[in-house]
N, C-alpha and C. Protein backbone atom coordinates (compact mmCIF):
# COMPACT_ATOMS: atom_id res chain seq x y z
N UNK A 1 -14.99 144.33 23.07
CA UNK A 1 -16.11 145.19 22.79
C UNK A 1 -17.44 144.43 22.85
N UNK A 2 -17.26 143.33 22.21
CA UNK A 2 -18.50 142.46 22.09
C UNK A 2 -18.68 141.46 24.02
N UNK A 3 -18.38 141.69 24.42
CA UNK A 3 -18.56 141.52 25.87
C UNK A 3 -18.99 142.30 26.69
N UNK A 4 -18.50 143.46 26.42
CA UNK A 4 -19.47 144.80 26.76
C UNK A 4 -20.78 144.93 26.41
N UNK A 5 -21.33 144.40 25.52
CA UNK A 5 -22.58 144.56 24.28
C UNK A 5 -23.33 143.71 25.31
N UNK A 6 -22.52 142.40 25.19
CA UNK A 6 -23.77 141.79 25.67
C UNK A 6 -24.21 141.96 27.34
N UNK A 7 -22.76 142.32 27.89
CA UNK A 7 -23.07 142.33 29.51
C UNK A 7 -24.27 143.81 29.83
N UNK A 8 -23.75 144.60 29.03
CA UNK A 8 -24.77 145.48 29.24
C UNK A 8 -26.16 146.11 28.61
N UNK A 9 -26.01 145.28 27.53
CA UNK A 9 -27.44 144.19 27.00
C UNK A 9 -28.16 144.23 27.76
N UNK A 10 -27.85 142.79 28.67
CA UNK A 10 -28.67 142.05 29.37
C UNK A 10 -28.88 142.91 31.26
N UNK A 11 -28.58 144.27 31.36
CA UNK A 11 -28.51 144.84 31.76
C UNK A 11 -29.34 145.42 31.84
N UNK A 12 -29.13 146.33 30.61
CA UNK A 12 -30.29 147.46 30.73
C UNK A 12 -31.18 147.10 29.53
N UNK A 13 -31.11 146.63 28.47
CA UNK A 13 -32.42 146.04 27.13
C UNK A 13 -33.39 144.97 27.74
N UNK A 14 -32.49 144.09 28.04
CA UNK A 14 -33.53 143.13 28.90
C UNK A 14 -34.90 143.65 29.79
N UNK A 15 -34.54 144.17 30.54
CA UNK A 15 -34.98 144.43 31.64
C UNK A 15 -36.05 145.38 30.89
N UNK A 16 -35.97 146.01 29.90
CA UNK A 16 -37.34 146.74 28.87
C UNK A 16 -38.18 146.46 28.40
N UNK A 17 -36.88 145.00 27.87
CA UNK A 17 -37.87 144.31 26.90
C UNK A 17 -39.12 143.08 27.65
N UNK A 18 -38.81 142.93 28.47
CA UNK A 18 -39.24 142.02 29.87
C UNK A 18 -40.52 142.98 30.72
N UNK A 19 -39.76 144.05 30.85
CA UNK A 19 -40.73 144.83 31.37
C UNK A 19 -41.70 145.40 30.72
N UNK A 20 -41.94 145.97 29.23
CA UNK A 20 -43.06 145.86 28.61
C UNK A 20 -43.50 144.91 27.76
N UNK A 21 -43.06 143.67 27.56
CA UNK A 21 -43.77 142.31 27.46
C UNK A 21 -44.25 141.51 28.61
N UNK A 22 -43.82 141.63 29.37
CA UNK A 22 -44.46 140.56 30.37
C UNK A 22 -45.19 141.07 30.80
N UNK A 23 -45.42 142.74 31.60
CA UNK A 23 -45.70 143.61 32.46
C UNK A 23 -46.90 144.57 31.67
N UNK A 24 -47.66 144.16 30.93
CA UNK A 24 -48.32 145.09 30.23
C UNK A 24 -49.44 146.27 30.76
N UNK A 25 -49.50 145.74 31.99
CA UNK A 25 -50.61 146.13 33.05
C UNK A 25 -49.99 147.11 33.30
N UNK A 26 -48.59 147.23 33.32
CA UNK A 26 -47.96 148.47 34.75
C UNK A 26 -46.47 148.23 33.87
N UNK A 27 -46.19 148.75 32.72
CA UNK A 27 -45.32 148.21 32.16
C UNK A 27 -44.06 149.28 32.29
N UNK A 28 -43.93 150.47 32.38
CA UNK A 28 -43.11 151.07 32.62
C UNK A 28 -42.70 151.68 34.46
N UNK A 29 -43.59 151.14 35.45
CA UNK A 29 -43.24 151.17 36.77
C UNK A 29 -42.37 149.42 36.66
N UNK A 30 -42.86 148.52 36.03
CA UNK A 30 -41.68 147.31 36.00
C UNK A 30 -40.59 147.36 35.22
N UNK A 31 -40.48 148.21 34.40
CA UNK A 31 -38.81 148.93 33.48
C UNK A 31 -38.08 149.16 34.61
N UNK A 32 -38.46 150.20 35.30
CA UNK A 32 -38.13 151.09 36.44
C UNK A 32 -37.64 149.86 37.77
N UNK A 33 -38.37 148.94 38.09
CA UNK A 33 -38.07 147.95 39.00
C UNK A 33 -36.67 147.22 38.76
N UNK A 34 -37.29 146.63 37.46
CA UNK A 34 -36.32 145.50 36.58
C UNK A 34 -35.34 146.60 36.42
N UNK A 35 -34.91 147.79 36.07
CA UNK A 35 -33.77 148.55 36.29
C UNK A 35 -32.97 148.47 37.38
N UNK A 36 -34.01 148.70 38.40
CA UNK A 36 -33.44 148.76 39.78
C UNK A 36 -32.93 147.69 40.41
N UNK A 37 -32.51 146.69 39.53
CA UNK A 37 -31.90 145.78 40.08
C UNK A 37 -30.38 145.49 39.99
N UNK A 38 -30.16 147.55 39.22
CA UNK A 38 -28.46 146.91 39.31
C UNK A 38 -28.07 148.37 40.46
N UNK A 39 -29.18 148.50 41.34
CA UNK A 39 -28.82 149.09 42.99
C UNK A 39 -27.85 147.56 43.60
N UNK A 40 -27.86 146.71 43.37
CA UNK A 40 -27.09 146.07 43.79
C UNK A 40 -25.55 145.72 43.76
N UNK A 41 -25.31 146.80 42.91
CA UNK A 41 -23.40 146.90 42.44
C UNK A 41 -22.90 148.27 43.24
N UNK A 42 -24.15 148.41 44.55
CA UNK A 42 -23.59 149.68 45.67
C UNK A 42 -22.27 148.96 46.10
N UNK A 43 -22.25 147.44 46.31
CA UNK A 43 -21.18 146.68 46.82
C UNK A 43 -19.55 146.86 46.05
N UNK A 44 -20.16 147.16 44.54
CA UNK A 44 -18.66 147.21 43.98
C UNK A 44 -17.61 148.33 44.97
N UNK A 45 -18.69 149.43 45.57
CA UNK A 45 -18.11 150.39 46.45
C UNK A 45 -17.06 150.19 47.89
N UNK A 46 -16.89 148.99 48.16
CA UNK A 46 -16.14 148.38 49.11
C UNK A 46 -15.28 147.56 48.90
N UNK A 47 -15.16 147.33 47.21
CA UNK A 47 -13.52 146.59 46.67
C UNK A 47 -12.78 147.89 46.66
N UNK A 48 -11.31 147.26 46.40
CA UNK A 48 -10.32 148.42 46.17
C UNK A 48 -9.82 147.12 45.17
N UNK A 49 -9.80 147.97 43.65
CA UNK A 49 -10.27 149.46 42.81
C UNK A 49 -11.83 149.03 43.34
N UNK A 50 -12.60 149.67 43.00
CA UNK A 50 -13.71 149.84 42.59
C UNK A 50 -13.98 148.84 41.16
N UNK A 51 -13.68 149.07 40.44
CA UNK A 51 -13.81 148.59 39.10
C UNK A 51 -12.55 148.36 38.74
N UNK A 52 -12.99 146.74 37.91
CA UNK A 52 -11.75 145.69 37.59
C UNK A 52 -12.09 144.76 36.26
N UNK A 53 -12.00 145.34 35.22
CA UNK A 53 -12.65 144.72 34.07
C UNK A 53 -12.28 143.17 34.29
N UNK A 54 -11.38 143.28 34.49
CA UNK A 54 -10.76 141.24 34.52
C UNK A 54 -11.61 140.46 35.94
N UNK A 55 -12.23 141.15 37.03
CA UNK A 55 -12.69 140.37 38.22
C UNK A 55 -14.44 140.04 37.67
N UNK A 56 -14.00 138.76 38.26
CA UNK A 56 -15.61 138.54 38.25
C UNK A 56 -16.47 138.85 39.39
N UNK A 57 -17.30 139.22 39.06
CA UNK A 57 -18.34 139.76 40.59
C UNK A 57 -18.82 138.78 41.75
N UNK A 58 -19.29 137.51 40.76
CA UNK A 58 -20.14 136.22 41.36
C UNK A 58 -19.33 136.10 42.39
N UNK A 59 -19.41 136.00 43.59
CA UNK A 59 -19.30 135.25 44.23
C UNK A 59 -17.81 136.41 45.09
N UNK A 60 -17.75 137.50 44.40
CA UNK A 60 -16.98 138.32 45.11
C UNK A 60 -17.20 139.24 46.16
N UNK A 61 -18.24 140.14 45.50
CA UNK A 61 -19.00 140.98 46.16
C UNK A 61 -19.81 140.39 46.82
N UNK A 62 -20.08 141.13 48.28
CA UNK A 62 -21.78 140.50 48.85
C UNK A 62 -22.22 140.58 48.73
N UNK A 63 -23.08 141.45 47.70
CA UNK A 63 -24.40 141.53 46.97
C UNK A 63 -24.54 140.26 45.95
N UNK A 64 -23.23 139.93 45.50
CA UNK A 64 -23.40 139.11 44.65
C UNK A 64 -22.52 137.51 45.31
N UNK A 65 -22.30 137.32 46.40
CA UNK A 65 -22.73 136.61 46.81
C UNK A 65 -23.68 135.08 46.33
N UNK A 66 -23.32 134.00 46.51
CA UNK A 66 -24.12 132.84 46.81
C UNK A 66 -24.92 132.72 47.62
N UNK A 67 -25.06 133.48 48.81
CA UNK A 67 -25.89 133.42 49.51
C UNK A 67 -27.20 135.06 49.39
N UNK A 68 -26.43 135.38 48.72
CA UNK A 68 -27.64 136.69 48.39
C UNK A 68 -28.02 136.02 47.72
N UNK A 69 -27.37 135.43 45.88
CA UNK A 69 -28.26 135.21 44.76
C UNK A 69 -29.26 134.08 45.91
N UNK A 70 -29.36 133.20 46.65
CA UNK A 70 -30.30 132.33 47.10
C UNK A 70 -31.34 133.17 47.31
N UNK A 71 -31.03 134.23 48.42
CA UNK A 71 -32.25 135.09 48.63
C UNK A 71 -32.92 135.59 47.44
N UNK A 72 -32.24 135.86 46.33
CA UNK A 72 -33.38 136.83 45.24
C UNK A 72 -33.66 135.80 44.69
N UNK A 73 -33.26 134.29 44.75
CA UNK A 73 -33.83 133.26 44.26
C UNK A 73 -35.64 133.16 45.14
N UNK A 74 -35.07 133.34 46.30
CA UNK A 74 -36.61 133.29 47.15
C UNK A 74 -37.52 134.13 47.04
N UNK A 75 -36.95 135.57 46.64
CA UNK A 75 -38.06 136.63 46.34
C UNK A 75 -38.67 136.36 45.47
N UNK A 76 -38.43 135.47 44.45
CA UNK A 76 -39.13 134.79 43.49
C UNK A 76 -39.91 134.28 43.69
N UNK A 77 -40.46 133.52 44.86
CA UNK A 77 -41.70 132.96 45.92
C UNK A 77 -42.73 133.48 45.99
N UNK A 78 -43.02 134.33 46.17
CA UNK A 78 -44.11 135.48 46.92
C UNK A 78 -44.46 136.62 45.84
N UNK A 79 -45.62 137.00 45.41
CA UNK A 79 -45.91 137.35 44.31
C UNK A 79 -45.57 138.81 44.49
N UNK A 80 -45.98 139.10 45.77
CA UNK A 80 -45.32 141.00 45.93
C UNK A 80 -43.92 141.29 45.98
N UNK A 81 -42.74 140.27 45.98
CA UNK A 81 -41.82 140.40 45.50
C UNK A 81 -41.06 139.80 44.50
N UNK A 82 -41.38 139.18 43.72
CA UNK A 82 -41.59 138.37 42.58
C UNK A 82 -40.85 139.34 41.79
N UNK A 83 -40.74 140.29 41.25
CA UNK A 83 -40.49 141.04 40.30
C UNK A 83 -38.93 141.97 40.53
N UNK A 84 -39.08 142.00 41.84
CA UNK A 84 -37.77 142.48 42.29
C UNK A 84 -36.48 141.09 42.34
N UNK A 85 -37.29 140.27 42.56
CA UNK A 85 -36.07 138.45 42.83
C UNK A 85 -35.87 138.29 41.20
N UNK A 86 -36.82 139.15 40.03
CA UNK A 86 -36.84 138.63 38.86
C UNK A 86 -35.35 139.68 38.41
N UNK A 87 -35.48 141.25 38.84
CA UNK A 87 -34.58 142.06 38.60
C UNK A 87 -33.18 142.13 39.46
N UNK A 88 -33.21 141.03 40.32
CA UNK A 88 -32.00 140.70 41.02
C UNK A 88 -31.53 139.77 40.17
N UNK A 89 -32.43 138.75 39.81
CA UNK A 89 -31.36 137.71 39.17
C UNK A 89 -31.06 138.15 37.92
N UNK A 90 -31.53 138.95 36.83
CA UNK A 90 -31.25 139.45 35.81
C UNK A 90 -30.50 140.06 35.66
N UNK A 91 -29.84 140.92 36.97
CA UNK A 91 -28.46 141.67 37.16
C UNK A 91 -27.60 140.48 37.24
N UNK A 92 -27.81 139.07 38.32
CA UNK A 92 -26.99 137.84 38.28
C UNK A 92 -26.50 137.37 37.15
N UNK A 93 -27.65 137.51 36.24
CA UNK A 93 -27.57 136.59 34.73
C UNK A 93 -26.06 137.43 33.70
N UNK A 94 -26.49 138.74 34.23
CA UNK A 94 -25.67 139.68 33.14
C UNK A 94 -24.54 139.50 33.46
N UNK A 95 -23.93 139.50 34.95
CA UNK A 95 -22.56 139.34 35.61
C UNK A 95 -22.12 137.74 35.65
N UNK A 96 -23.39 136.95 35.98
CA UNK A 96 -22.78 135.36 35.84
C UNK A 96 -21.72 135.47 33.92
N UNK A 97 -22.95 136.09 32.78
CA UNK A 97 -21.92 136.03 31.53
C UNK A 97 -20.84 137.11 31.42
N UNK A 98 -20.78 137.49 32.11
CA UNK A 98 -19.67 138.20 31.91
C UNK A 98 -18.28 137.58 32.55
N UNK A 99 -18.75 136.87 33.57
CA UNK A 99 -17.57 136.25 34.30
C UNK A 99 -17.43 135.17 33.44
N UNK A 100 -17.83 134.28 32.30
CA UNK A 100 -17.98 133.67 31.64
C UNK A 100 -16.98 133.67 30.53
N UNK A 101 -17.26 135.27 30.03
CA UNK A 101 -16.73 135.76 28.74
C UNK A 101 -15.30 136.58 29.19
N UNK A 102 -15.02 136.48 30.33
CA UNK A 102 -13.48 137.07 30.84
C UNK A 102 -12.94 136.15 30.21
């Protein structure tokens, strides 16, 4: 239960709490961003099951990928996408602990 808490914590609270502290200017269009960074588990859609409480994602899926997380590492570069490489890796962060806490 307490693995659940935190994976989806750092999921969907994070990404609020991030987005109206950091983001004060435009703070609920960056909720909305930093949300949108778990469009990236469209990939869970091409395992068979779909969903596998025991699999870890890292490095399974191609969204989640080593070579994707590099890319949202780079969107981190460039200030007009900066915020989206911030809500990619924050989906990374939540699934890196979860594969952790399996």
């Amino acid at each position: 239960m307490s693995r659940e808490l935190i994976h989806y914590g750092i999921h969907f609270l994070l990404p609020v709490l991030i987005g109206i502290l950091a983001f004060p200017q435009f703070r609920w269009k960056a909720v909305l961003i930093l949300l949108g960074g778990i469009l990236i588990d469209v990939d869970h859609l091409l395992a068979n099951p779909v969903f596998d409480p025991d699999r870890c994602s890292i490095g399974f899926h191609p969204l989640h990928s080593y070579w994707a997380i590099g890319i949202y590492c780079l969107l981190l570069l460039p200030s007009k996408t900066r915020i989206w490489g911030l809500a990619f890796m924050l989906h990374i962060l939540a699934d890196t602990v979860d594969c952790l806490l399996i």
